[in-house]
Protein backbone atom coordinates (compact mmCIF):
# COMPACT_ATOMS: atom_id res chain seq x y z
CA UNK A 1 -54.06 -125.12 47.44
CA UNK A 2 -52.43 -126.80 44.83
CA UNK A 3 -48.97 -125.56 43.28
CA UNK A 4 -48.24 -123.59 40.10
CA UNK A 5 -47.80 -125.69 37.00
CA UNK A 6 -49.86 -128.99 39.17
CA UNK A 7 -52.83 -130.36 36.92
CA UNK A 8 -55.34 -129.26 39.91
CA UNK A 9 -54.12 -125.80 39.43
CA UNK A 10 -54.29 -125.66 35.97
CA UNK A 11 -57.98 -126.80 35.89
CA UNK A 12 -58.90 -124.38 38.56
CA UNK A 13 -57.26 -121.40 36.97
CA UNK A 14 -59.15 -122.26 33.86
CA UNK A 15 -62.71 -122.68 35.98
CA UNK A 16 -62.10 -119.08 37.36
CA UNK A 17 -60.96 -117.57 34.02
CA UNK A 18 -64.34 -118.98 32.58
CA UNK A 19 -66.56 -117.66 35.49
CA UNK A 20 -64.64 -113.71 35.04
CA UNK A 21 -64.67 -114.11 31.39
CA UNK A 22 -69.09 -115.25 31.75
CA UNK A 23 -69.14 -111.97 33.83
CA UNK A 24 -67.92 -109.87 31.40
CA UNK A 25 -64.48 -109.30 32.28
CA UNK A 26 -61.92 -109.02 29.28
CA UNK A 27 -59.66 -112.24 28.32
CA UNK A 28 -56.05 -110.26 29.60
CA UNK A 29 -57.96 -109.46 32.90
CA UNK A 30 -59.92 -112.66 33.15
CA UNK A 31 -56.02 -114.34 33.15
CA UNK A 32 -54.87 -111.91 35.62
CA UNK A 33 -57.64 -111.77 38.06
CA UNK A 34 -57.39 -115.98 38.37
CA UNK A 35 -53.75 -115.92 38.67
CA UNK A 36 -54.00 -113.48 41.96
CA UNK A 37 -57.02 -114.87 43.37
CA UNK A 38 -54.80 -118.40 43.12
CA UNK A 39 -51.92 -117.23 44.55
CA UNK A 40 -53.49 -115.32 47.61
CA UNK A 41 -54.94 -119.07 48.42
CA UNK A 42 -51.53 -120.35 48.29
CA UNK A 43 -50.28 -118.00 51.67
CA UNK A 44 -52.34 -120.75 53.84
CA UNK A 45 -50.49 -123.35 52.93
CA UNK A 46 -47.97 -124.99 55.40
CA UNK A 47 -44.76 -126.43 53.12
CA UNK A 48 -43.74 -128.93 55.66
CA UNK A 49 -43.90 -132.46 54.88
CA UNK A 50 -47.01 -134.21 53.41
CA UNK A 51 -45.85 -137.54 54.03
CA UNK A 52 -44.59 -139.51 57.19
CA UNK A 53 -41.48 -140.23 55.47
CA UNK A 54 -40.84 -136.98 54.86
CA UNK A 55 -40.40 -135.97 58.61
CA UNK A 56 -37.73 -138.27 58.68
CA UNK A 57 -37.67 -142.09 61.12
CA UNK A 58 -39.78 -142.06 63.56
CA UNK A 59 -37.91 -142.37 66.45
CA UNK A 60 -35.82 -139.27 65.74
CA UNK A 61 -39.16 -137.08 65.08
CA UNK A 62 -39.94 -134.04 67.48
CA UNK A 63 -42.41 -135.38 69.94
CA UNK A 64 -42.15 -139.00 68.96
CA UNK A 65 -42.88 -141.42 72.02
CA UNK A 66 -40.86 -144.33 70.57
């Protein structure tokens, strides 16, 4: 999922505000109801590092054969 305040999350928030607000849901709710559904998706997650240089050099990585 992509992180508060990231471009990807802004445009999805806004595609599921649209789709409440098409089914009749009021504006205040419409927010609401894509801010939760958002951050329920964001539990799955893992925050560990999303790059190899974030884990640090190689040869002192857990489970590195080097």
């Amino acid at each position: 999922m992509p992180e508060p305040g990231s471009k990807k999350y802004d445009t999805r928030r806004a595609r599921l505000r649209k789709d409440a607000e098409d089914s009749g849901v009021s504006d205040q709710d419409a927010n609401t109801a894509a801010n939760e559904e958002l951050q329920e998706g964001e539990g799955l997650r893992s925050r560990g590092p999303r790059t190899d240089r974030g884990r640090g050099p190689k040869g002192e990585r857990p489970g590195s054969t080097d």
